[in-house]
N, C-alpha and C. Protein backbone atom coordinates (compact mmCIF):
# COMPACT_ATOMS: atom_id res chain seq x y z
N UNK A 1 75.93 124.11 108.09
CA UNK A 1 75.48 122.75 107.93
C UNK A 1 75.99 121.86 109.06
N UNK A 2 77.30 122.31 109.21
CA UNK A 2 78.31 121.00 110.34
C UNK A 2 77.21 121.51 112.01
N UNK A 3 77.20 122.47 112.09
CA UNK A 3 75.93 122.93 112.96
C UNK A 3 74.82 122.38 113.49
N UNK A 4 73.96 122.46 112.04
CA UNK A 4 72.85 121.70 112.33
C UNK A 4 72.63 120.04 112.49
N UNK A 5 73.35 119.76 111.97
CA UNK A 5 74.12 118.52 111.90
C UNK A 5 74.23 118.07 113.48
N UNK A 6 75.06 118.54 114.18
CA UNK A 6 75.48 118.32 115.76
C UNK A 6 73.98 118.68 116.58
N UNK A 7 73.65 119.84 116.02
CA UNK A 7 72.16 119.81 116.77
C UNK A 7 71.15 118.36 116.89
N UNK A 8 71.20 118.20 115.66
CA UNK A 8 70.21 116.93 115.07
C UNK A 8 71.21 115.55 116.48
N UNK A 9 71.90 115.28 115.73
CA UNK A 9 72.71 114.63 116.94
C UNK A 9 72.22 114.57 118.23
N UNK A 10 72.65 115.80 119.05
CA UNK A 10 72.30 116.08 120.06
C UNK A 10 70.73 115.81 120.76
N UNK A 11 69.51 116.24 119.69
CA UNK A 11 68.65 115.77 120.03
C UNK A 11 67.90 114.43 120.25
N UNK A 12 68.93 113.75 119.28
CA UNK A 12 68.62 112.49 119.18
C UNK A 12 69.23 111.58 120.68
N UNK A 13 70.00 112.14 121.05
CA UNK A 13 71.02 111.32 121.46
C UNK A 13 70.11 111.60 123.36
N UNK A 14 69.40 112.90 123.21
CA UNK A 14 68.35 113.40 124.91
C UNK A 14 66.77 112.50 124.34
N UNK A 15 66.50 112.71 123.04
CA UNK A 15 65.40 111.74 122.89
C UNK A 15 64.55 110.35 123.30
N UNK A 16 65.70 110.06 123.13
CA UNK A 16 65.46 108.55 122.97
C UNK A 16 65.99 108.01 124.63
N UNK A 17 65.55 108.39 125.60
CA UNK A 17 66.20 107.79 127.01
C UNK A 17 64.73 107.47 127.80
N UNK A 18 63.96 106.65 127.34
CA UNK A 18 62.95 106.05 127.87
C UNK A 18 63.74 104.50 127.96
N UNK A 19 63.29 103.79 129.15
CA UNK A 19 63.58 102.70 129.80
C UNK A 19 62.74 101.53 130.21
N UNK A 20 63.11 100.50 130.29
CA UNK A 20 62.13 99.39 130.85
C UNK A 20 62.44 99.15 131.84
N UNK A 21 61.14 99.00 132.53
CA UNK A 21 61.36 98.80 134.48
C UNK A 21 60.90 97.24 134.22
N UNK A 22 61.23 96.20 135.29
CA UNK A 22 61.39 95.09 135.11
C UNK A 22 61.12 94.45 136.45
N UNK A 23 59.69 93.71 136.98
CA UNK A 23 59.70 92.84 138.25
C UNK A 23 59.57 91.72 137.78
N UNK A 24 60.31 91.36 139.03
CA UNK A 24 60.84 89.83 138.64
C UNK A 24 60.59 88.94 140.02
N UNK A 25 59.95 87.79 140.39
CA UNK A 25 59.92 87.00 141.61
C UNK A 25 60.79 86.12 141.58
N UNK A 26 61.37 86.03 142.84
CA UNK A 26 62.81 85.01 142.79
C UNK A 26 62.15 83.88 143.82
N UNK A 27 62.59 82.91 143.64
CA UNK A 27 61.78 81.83 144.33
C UNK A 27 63.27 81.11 144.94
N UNK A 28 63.39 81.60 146.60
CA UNK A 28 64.58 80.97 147.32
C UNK A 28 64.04 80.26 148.66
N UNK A 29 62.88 79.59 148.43
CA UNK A 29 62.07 79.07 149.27
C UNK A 29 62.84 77.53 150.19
N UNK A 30 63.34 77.13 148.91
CA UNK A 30 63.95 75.80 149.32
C UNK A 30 62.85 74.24 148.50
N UNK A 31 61.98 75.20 148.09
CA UNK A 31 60.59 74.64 147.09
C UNK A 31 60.22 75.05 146.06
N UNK A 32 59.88 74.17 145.15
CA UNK A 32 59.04 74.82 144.01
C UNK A 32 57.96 75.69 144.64
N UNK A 33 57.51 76.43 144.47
CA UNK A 33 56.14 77.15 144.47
C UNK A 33 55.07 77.36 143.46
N UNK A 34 53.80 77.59 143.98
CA UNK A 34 52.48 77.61 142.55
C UNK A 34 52.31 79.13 142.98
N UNK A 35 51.68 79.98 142.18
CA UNK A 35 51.59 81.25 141.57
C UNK A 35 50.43 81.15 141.42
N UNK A 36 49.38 81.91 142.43
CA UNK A 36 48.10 82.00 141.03
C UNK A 36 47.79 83.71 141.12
N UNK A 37 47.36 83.58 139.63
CA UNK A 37 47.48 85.13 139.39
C UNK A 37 46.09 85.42 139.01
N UNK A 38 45.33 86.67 139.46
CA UNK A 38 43.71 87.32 139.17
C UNK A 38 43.91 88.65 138.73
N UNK A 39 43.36 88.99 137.72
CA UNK A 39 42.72 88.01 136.37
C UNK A 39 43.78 87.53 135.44
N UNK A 40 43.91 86.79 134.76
CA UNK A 40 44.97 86.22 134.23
C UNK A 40 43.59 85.64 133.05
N UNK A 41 43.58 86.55 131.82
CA UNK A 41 42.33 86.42 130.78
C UNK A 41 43.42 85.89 129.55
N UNK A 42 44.49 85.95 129.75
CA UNK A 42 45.35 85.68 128.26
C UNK A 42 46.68 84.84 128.16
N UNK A 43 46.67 83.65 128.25
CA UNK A 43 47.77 82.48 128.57
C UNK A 43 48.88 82.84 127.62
N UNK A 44 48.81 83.54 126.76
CA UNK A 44 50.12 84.15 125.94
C UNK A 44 50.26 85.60 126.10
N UNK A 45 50.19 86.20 127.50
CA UNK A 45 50.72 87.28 127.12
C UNK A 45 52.32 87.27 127.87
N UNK A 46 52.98 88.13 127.40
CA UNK A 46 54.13 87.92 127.19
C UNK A 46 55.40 87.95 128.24
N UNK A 47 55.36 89.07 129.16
CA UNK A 47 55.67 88.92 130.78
C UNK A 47 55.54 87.81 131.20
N UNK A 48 54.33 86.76 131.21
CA UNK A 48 54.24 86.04 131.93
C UNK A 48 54.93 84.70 131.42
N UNK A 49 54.99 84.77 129.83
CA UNK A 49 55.91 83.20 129.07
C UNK A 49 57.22 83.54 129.55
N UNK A 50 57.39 82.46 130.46
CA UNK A 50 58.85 82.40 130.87
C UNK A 50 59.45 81.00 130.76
N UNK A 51 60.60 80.57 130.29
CA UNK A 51 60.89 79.17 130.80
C UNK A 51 60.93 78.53 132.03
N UNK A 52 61.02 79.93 132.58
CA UNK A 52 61.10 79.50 134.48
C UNK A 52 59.72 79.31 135.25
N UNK A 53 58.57 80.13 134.44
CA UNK A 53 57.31 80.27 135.25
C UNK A 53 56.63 79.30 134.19
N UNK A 54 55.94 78.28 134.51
CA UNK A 54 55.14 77.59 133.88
C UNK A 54 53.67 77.69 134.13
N UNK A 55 52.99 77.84 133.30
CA UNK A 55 51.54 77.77 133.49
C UNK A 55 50.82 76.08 133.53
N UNK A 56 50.58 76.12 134.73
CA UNK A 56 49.95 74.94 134.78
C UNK A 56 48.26 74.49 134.53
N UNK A 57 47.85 75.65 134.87
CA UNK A 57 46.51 75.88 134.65
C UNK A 57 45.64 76.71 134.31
N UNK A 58 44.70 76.85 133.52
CA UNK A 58 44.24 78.31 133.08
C UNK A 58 42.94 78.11 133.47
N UNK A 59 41.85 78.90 134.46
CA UNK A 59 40.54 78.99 134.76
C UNK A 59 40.31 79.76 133.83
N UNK A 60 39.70 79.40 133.02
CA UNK A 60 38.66 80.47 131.93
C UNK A 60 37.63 81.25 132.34
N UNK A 61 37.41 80.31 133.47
CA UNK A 61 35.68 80.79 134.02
C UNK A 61 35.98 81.97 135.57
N UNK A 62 36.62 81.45 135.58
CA UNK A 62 37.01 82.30 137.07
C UNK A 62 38.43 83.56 136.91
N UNK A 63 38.85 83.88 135.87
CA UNK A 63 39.95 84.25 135.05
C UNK A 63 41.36 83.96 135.27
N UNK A 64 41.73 82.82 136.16
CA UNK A 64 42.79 82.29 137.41
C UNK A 64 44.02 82.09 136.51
N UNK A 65 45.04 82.18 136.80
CA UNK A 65 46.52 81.77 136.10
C UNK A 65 47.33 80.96 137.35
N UNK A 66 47.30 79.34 137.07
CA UNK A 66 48.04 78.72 138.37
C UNK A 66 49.42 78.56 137.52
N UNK A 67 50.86 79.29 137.90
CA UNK A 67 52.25 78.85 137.56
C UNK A 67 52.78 78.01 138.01
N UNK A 68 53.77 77.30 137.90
CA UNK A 68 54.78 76.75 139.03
C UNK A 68 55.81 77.53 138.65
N UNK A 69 57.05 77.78 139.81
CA UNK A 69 57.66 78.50 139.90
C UNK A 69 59.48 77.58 140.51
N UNK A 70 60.09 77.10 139.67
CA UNK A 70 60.96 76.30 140.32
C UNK A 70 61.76 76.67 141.12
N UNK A 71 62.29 75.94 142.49
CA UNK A 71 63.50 76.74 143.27
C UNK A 71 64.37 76.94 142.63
N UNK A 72 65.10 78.10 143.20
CA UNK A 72 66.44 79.22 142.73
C UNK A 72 66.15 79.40 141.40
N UNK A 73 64.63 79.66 141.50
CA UNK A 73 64.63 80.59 139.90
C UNK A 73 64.28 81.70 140.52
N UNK A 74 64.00 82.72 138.74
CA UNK A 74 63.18 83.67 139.30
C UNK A 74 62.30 83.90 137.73
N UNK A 75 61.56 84.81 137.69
CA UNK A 75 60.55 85.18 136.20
C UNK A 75 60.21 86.37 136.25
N UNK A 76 60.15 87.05 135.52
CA UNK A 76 59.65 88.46 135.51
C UNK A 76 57.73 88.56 135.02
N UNK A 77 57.37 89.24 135.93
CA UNK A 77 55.56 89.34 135.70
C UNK A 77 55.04 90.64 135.85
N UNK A 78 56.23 91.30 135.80
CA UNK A 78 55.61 92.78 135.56
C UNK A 78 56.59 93.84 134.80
N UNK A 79 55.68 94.72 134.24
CA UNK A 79 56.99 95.46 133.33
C UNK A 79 56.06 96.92 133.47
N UNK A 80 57.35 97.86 133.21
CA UNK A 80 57.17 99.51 132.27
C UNK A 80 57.35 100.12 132.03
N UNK A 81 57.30 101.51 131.29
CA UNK A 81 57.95 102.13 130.90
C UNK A 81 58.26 103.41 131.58
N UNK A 82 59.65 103.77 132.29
CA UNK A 82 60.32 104.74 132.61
C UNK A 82 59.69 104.86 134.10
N UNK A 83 59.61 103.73 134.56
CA UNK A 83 58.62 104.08 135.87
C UNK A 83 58.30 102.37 136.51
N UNK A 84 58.11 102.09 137.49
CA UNK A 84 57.66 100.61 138.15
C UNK A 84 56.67 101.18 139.25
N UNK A 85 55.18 101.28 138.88
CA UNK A 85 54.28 101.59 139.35
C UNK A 85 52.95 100.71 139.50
N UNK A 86 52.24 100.54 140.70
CA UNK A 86 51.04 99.63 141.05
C UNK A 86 49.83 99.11 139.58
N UNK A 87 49.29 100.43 139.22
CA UNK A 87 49.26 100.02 137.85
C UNK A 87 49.54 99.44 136.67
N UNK A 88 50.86 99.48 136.83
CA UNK A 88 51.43 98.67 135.61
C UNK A 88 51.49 97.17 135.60
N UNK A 89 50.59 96.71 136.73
CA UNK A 89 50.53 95.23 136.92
C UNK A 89 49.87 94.50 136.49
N UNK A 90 49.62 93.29 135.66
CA UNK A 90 48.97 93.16 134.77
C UNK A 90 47.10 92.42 135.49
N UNK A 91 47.53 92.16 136.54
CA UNK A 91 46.67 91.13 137.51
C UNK A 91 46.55 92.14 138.72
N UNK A 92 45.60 92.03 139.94
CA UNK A 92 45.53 92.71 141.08
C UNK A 92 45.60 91.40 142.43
N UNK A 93 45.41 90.61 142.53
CA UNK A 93 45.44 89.42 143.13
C UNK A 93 46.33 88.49 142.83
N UNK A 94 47.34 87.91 143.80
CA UNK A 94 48.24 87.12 143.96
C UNK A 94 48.13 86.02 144.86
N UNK A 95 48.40 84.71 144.31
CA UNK A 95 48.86 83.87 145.75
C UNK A 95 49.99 83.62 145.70
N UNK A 96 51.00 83.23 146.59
CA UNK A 96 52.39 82.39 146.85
C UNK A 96 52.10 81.24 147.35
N UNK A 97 51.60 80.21 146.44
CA UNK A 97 51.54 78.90 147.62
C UNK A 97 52.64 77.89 147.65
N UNK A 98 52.93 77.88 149.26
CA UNK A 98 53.96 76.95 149.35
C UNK A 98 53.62 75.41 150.17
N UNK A 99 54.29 74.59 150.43
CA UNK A 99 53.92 73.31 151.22
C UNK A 99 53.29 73.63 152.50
N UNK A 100 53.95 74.94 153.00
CA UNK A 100 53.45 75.21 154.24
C UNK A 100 52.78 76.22 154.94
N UNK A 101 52.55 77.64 153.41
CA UNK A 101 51.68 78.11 154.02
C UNK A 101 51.27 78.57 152.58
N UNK A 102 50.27 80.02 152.69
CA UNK A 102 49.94 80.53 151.67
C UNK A 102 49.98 82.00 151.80
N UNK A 103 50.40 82.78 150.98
CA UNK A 103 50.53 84.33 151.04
C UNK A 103 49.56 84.87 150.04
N UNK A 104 48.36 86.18 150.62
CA UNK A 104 47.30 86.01 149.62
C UNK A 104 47.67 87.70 149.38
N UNK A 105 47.82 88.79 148.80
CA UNK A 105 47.81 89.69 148.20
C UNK A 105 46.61 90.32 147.13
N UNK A 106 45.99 90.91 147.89
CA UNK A 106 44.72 91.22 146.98
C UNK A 106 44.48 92.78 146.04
N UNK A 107 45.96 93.44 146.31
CA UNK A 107 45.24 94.77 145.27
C UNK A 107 46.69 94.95 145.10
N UNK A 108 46.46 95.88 143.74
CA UNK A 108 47.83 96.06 143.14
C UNK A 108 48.55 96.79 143.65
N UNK A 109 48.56 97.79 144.95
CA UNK A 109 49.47 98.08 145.59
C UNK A 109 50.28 97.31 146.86
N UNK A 110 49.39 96.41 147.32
CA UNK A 110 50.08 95.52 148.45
C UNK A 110 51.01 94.45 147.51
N UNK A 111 50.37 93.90 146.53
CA UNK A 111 51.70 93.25 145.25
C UNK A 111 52.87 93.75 145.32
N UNK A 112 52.41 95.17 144.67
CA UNK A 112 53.88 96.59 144.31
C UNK A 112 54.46 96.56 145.46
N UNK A 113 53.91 96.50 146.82
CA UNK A 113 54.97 96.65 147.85
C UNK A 113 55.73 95.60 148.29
N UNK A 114 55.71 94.57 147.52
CA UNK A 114 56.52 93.57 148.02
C UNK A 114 57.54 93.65 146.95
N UNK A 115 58.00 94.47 146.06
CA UNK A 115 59.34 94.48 145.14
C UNK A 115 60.13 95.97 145.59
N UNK A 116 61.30 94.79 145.59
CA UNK A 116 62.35 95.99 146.13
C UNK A 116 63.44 96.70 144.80
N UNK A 117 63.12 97.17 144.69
CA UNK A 117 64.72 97.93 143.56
C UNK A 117 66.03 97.41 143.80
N UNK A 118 66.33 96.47 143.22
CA UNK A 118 67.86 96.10 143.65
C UNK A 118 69.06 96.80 142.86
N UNK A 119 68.59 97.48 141.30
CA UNK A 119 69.73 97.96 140.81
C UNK A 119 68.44 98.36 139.17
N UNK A 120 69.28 99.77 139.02
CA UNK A 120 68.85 100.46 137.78
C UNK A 120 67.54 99.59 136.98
N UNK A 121 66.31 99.65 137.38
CA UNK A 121 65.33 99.71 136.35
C UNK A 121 65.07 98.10 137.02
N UNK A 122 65.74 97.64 137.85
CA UNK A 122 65.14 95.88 138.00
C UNK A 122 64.37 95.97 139.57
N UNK A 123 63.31 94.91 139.81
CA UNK A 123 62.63 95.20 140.87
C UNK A 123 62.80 93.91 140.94
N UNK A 124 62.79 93.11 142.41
CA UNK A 124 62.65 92.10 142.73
C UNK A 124 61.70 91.55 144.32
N UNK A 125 61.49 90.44 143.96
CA UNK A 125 60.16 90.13 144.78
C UNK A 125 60.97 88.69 145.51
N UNK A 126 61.65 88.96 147.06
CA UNK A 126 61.94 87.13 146.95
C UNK A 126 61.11 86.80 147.90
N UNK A 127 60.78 85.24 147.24
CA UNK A 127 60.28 84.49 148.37
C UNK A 127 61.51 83.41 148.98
N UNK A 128 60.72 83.87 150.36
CA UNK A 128 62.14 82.69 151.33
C UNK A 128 61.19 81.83 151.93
């Protein structure tokens, strides 16, 4: 019994090691910044409610998500499981707009390549 017991244990304990991967944009611009995100079809989904990222505007018709993004924050807008991959993004089109220029990102791998792994399971995106 004390046996199977430790087995059961044991399996439980290799089971359960799935993880959340986590991108996050840090905004060290020296400015607020606006965010607009394509397609952005659902103003409550949940990645994107942040206290830090505000939705300022929702295109219904065009499927647009405009954020603001305050300096020396950051928000997380992408997530997944056991893995941080181009797919797992919820949108394929990005802007960064700042006072002085604009950064346009149009498919979900040129996005993905702008987050770097800084530490176990967190990805980060800064803007300077």
């Amino acid at each position: 019994m004390k046996l199977l017991i430790g087995y059961a244990i044991t399996l439980l304990l290799f089971s359960s090691c799935d993880f959340t991967t986590v991108g996050e944009i840090h905004n060290r611009s020296g400015e607020d910044i606006e965010i607009v995100i394509f397609p952005f079809s659902n103003s409550d989904y949940s990645i994107l409610k942040s206290d830090k990222l505000n939705l300022t505007k929702w295109d219904t018709v065009n499927l647009k998500g405009y954020f603001l993004l305050l300096n020396n924050t950051h928000a997380p807008v992408a997530s997944g499981i056991n893995s941080f991959a181009p797919e797992e993004l919820v949108f394929n089109y990005i802007e960064i707009r700042k006072s002085s220029d604009t950064s346009i990102f149009e498919t979900q791998q040129a996005i993905h390549n702008q987050f770097k792994e800084t530490k176990n399971h967190t990805y980060q995106w800064i803007i300077e």
